[in-house]
C-alpha atoms as a PDB file:
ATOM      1  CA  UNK A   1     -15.001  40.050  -4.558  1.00  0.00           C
ATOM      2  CA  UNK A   2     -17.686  38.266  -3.046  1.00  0.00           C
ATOM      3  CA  UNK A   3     -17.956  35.424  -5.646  1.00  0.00           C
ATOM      4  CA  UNK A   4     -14.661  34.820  -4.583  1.00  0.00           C
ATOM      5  CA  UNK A   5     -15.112  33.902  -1.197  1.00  0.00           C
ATOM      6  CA  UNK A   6     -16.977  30.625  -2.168  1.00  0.00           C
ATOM      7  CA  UNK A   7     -14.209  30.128  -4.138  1.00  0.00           C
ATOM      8  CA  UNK A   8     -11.041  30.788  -1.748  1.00  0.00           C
ATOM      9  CA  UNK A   9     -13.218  28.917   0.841  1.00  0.00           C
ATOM     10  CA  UNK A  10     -13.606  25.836  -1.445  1.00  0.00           C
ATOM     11  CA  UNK A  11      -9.712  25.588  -1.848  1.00  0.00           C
ATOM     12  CA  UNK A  12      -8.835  26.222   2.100  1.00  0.00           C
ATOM     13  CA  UNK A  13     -11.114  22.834   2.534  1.00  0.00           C
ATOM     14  CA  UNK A  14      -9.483  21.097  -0.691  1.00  0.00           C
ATOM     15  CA  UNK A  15      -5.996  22.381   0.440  1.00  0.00           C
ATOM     16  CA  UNK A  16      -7.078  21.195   4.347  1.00  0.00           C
ATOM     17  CA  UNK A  17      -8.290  17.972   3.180  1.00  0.00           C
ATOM     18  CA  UNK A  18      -5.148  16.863   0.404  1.00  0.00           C
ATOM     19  CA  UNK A  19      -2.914  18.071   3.648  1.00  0.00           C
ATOM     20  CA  UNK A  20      -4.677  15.396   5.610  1.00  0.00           C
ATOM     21  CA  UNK A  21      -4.852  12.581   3.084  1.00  0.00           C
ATOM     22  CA  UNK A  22      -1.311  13.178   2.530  1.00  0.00           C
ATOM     23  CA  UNK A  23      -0.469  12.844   6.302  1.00  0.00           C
ATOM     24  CA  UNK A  24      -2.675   9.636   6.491  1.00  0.00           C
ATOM     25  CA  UNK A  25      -1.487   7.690   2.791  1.00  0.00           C
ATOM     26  CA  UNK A  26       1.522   8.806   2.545  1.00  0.00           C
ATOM     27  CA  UNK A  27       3.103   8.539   5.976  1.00  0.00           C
ATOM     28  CA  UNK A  28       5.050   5.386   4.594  1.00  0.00           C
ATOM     29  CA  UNK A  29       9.085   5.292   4.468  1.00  0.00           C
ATOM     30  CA  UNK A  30      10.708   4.895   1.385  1.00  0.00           C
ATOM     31  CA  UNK A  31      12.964   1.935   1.261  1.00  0.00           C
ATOM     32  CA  UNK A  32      15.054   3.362  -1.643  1.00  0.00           C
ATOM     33  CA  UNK A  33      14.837   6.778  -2.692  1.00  0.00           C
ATOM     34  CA  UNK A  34      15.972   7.379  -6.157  1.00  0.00           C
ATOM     35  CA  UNK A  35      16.308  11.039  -7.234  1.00  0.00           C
ATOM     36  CA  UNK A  36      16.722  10.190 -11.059  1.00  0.00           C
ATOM     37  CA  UNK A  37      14.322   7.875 -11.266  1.00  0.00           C
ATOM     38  CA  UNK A  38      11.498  10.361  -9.813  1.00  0.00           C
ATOM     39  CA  UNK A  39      12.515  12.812 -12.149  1.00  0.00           C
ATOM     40  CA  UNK A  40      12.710  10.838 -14.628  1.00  0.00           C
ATOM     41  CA  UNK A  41       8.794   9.702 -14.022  1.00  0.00           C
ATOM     42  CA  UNK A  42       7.762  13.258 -12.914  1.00  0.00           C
ATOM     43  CA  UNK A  43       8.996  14.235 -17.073  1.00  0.00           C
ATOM     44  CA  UNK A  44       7.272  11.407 -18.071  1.00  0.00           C
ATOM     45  CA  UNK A  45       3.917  12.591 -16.543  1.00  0.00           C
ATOM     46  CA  UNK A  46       3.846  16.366 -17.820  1.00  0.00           C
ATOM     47  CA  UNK A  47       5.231  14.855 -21.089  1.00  0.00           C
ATOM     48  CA  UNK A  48       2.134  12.671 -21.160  1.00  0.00           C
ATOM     49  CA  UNK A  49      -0.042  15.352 -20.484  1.00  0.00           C
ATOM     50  CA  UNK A  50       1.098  17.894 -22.420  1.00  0.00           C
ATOM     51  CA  UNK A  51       0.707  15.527 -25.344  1.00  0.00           C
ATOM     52  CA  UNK A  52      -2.770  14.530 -24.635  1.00  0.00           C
ATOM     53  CA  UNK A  53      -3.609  18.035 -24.436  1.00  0.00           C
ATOM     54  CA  UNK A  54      -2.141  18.597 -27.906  1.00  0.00           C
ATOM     55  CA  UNK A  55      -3.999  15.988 -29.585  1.00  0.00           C
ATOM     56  CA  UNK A  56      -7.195  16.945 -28.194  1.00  0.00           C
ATOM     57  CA  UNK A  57      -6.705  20.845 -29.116  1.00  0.00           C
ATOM     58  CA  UNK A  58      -5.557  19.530 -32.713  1.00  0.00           C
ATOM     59  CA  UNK A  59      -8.146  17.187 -33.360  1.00  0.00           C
ATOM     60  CA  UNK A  60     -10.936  17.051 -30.792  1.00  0.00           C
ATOM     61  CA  UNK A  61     -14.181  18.083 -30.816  1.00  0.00           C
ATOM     62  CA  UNK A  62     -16.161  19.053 -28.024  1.00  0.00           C
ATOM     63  CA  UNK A  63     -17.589  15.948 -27.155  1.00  0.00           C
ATOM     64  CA  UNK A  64     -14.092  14.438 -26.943  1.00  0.00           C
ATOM     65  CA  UNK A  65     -12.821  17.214 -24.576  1.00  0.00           C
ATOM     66  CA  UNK A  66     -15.880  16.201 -22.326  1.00  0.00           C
ATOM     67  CA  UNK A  67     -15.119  12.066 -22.933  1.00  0.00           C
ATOM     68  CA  UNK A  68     -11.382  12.768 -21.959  1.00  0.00           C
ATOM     69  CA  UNK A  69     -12.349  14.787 -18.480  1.00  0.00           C
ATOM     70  CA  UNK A  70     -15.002  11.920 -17.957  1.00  0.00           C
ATOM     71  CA  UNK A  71     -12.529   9.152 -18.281  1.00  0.00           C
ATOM     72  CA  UNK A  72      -9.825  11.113 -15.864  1.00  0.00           C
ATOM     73  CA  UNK A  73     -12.142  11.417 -13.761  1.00  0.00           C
ATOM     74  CA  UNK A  74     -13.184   7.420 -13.759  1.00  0.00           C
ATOM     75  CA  UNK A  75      -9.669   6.813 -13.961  1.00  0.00           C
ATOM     76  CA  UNK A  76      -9.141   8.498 -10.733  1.00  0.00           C
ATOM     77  CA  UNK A  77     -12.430   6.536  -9.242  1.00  0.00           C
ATOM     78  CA  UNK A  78     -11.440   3.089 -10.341  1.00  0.00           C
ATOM     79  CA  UNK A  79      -7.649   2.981  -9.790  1.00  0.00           C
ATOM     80  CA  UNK A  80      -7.330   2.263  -6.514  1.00  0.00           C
ATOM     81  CA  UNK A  81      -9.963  -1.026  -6.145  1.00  0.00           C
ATOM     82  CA  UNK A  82      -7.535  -2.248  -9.847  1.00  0.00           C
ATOM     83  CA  UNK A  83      -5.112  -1.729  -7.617  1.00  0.00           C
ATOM     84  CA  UNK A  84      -6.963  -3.718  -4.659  1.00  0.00           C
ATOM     85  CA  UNK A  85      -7.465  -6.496  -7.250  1.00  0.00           C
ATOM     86  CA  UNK A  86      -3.847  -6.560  -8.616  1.00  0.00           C
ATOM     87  CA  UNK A  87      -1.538  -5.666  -5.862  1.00  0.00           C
ATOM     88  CA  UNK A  88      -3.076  -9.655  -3.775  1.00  0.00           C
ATOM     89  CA  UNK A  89      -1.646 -11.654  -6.445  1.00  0.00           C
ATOM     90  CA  UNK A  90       1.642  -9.395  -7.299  1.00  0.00           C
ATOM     91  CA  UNK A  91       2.425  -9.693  -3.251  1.00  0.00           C
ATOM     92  CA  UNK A  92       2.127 -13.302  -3.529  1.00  0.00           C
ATOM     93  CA  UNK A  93       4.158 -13.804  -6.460  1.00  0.00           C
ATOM     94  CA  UNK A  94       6.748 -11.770  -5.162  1.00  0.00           C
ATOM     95  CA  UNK A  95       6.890 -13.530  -1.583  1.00  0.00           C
ATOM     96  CA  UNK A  96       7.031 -16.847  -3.468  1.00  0.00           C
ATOM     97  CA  UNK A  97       9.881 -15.771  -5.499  1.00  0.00           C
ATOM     98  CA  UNK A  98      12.095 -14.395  -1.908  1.00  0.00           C
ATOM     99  CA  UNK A  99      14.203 -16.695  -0.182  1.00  0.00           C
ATOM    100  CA  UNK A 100      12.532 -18.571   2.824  1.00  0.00           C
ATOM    101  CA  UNK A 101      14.141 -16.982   5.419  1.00  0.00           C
ATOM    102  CA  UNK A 102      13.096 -13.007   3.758  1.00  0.00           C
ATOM    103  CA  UNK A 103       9.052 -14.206   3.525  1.00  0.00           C
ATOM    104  CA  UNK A 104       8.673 -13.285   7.089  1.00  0.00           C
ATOM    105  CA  UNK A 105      10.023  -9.953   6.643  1.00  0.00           C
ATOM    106  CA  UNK A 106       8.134  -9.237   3.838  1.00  0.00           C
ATOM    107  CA  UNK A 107       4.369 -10.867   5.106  1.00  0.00           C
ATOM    108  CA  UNK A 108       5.130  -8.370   8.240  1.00  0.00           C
ATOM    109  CA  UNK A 109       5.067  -5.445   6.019  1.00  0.00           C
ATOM    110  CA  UNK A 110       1.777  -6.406   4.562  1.00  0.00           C
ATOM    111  CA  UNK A 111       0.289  -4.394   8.044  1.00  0.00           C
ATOM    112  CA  UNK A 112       1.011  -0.954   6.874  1.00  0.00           C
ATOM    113  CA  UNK A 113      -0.576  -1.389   3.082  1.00  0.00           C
ATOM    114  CA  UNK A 114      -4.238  -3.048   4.986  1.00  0.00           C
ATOM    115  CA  UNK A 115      -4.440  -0.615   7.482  1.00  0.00           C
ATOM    116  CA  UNK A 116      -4.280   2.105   4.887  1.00  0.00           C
ATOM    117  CA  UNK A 117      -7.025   0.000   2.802  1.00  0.00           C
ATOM    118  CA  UNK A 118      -8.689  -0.190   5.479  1.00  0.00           C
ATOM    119  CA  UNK A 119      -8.580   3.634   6.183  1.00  0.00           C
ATOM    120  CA  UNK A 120      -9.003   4.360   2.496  1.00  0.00           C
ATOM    121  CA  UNK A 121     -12.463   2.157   2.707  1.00  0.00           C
ATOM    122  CA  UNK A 122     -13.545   3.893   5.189  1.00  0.00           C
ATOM    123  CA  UNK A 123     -13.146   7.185   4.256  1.00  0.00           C
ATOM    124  CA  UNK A 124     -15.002   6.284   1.135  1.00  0.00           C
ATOM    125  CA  UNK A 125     -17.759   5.168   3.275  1.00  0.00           C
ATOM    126  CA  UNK A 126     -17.799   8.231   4.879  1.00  0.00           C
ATOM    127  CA  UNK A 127     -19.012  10.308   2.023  1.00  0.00           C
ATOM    128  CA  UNK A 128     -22.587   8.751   1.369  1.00  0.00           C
ATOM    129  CA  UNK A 129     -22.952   8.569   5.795  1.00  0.00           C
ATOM    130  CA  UNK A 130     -22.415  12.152   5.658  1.00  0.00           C
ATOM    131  CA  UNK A 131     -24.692  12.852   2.408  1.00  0.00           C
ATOM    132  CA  UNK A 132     -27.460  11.373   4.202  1.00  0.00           C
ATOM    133  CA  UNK A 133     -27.386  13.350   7.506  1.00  0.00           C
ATOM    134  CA  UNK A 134     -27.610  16.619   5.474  1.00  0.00           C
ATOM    135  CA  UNK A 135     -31.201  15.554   4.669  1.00  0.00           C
ATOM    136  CA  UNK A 136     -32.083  14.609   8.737  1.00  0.00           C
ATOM    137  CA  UNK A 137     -32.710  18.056   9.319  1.00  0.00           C
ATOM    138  CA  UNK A 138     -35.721  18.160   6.374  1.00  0.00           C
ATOM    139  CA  UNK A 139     -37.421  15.629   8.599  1.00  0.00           C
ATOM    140  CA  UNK A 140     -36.430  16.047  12.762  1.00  0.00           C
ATOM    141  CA  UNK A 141     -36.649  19.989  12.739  1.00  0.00           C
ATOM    142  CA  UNK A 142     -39.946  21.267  12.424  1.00  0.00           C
ATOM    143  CA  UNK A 143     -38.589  25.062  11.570  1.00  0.00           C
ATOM    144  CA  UNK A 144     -38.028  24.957   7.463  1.00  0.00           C
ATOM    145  CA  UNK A 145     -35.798  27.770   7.878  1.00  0.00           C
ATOM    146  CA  UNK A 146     -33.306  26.850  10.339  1.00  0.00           C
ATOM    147  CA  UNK A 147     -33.706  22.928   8.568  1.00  0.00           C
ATOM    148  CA  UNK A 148     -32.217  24.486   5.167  1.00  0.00           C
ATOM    149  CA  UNK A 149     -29.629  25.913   7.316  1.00  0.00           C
ATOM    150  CA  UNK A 150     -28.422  23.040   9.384  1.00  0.00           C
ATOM    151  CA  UNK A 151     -28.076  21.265   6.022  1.00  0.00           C
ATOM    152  CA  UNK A 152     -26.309  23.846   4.851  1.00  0.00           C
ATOM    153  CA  UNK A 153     -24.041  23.729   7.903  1.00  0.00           C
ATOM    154  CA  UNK A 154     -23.529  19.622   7.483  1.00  0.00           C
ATOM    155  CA  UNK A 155     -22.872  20.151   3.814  1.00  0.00           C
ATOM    156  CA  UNK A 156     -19.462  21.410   4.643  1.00  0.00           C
ATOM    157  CA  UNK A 157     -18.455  18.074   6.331  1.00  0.00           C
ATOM    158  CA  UNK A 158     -20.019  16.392   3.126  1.00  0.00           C
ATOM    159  CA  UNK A 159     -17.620  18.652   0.831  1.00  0.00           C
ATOM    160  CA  UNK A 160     -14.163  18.078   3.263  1.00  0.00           C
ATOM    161  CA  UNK A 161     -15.291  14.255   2.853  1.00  0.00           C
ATOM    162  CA  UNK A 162     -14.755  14.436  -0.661  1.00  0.00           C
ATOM    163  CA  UNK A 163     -12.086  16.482  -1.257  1.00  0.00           C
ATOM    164  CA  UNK A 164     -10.246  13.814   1.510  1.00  0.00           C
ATOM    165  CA  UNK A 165     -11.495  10.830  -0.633  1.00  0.00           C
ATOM    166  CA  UNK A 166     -10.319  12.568  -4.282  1.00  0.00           C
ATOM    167  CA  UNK A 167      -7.260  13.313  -2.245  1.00  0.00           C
ATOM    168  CA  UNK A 168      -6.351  10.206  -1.035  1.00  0.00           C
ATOM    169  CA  UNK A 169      -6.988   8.662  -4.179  1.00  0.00           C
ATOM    170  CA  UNK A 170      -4.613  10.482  -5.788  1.00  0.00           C
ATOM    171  CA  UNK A 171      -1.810   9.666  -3.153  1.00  0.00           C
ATOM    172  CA  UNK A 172      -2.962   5.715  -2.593  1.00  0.00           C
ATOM    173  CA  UNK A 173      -2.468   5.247  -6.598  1.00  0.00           C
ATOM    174  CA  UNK A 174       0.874   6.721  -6.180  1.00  0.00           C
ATOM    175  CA  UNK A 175       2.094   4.910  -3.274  1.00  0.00           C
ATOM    176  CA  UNK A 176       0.284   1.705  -3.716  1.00  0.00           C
ATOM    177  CA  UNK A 177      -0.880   1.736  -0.461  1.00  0.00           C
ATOM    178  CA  UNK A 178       2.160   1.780   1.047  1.00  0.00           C
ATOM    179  CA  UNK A 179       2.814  -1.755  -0.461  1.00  0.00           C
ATOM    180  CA  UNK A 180       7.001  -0.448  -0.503  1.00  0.00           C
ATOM    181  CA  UNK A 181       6.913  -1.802   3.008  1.00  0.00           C
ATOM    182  CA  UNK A 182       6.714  -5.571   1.170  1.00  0.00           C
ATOM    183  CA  UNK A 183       9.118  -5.281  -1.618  1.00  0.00           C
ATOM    184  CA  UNK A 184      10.973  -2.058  -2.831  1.00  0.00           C
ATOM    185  CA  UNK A 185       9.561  -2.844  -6.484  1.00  0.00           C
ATOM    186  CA  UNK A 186       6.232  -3.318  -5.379  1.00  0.00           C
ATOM    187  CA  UNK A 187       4.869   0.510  -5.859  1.00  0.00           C
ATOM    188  CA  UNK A 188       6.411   0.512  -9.479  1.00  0.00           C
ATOM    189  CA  UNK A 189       5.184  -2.775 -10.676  1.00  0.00           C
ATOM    190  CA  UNK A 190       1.517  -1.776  -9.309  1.00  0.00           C
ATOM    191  CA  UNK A 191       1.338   1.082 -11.535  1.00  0.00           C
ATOM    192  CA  UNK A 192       3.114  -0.418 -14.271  1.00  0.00           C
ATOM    193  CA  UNK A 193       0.171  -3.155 -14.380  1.00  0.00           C
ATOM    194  CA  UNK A 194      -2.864  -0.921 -13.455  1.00  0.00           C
ATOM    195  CA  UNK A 195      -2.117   1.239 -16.580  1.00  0.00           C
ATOM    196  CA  UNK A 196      -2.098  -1.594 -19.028  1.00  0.00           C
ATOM    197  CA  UNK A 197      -5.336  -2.421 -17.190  1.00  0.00           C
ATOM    198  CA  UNK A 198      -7.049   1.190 -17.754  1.00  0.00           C
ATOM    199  CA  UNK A 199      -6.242   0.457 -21.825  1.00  0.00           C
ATOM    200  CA  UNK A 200      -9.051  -1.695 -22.728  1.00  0.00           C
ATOM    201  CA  UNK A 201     -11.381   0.444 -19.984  1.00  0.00           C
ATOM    202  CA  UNK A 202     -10.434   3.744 -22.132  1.00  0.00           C
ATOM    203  CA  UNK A 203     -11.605   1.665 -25.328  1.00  0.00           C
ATOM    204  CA  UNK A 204     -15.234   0.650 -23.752  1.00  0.00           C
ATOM    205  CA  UNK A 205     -15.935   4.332 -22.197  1.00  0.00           C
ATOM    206  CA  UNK A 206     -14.680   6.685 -25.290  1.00  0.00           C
ATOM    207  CA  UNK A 207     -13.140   4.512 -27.881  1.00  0.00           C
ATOM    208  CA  UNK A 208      -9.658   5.375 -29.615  1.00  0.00           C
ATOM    209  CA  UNK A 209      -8.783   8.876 -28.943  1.00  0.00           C
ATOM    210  CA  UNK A 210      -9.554  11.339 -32.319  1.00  0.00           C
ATOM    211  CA  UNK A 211      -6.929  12.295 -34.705  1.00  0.00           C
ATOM    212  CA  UNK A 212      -5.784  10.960 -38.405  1.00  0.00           C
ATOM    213  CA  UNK A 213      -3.695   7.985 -39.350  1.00  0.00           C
ATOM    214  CA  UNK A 214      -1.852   6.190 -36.291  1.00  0.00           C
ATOM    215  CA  UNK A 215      -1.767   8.498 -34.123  1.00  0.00           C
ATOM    216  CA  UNK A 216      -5.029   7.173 -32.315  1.00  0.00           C
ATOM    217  CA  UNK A 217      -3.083   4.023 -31.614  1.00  0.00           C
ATOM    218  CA  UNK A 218       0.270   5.999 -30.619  1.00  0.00           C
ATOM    219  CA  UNK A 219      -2.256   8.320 -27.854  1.00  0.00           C
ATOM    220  CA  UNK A 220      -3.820   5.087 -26.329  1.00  0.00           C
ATOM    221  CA  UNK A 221      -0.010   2.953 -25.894  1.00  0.00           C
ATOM    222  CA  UNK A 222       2.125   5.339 -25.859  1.00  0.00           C
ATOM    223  CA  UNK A 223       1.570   6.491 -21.957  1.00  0.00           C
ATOM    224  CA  UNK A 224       1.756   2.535 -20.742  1.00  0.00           C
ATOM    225  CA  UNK A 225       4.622   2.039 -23.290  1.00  0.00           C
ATOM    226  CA  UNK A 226       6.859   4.962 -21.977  1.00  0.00           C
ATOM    227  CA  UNK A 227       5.534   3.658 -18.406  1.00  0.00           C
ATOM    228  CA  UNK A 228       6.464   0.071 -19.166  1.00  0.00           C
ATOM    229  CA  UNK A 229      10.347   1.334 -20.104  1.00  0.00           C
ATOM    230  CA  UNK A 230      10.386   3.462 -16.997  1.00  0.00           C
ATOM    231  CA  UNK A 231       9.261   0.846 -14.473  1.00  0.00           C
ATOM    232  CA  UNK A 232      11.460  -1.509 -16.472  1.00  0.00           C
ATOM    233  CA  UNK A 233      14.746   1.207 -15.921  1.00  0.00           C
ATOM    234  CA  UNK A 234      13.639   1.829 -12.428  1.00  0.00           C
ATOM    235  CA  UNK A 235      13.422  -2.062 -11.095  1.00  0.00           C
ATOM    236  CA  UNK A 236      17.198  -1.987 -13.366  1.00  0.00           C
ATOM    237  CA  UNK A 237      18.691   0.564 -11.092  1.00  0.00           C
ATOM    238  CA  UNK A 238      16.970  -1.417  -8.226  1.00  0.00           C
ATOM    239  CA  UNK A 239      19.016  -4.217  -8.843  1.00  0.00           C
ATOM    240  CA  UNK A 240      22.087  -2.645 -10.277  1.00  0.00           C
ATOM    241  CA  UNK A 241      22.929   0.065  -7.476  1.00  0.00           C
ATOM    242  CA  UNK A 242      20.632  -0.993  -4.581  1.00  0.00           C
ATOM    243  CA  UNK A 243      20.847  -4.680  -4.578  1.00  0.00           C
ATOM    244  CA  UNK A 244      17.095  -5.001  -4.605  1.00  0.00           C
ATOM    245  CA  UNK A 245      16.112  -8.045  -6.647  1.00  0.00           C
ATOM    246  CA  UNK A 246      12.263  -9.148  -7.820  1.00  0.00           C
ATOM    247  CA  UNK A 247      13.122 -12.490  -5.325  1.00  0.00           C
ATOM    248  CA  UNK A 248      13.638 -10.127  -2.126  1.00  0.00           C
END
């Protein structure tokens, strides 16, 4: 019982700070809400993992277990500046393409997506600021006891910092940043793109995934193949039953 209290207090603070993110990333409307199509994706997903899982029980080695948690876990740290880097010259494109009299509309809906950059930056920031003040106490208090405390004390700030930061990640590569407030298509496109992108970074951190024959090749396309047909279906249905076309 009383290793678990680290542990229980460790996911109140995770659970506190995903709560938070969530209020702060994903506080944006959705323009077109498409029950099929999120179930659709949400299969996809488990389908995905489920099958990655497979492969690496049925032909991985240790070492590739520990490559395939190490590239989740740079997938999860580099997604959302691809997505800074993509989403400029997608937003562009896609006010270029709308009808003059819709580019208004659409630049005015670019406020939502930099403000939460600009929170997401920040709160990135925030995690090395904080890092450093848990060593002030070392050097401004002269008692070593109570200065091992006190950094104790600011280390739980530190940890709710990056719990928020993993946690918004997570929700800013789903939502794009809000960037459904420009186009409808926007959000789906993003991730469309930024998972083609992560192909040739899988191939320079842990090379082609193990396993006999093919099947390498099937493990590292088939997740932005299956993607590519979804996004594909989903801007479809866009068009078909919402009237929402790629020129506004």
């Amino acid at each position: 019982m009383p290793g678990a209290v680290p542990v229980l207090l460790l996911y109140s603070m995770f659970r506190s700070a995903y709560r938070r993110a969530h209020a702060v990333f994903a506080r944006f409307r959705v323009r077109v809400e498409d029950h099929r199509v999120a179930r659709i994706k949400r299969a996809r997903a488990w389908t995905a993992a489920l099958a990655s899982a497979v492969f690496l029980g049925a032909y991985g080695a240790g070492q590739d277990v520990r490559d395939a948690l190490a590239e989740s876990a740079l997938r999860l740290l580099i997604a959302p500046w691809l997505l800074i880097v993509t989403a400029p010259a997608v937003i562009v494109l896609l006010v270029r393409l709308a009808p003059a009299e819709r580019r208004p509309a659409m630049r005015s809906g670019l406020r939502g997506p930099l403000t939460s950059l600009a929170q997401y930056v920040g709160a990135l920031t925030l995690v090395p600021l904080l890092a450093w003040s848990t060593a002030l106490p070392q050097h401004l208090v002269a008692n070593e006891d109570l200065a091992v405390l006190l950094s104790l004390v600011l280390l739980v700030p530190v940890l709710w910092a990056v719990f928020f930061a993993v946690s918004a990640s997570m929700v800013v590569v789903r939502t794009g940043f809000g960037t459904g407030e420009v186009h409808a298509a926007l959000p789906a496109l993003l991730t469309c793109l930024t998972v083609w992108e992560f192909v040739p970074v899988s191939l320079l951190v842990g090379g082609l995934p193990p396993g006999p024959g093919a099947l390498p090749l099937l493990l590292l396309f088939g997740g932005p193949v299956t993607l590519t047909g979804v996004v594909w279906w989903e801007v479809h249905r866009l068009q078909t039953r919402h009237g929402v076309t790629l020129r506004g």
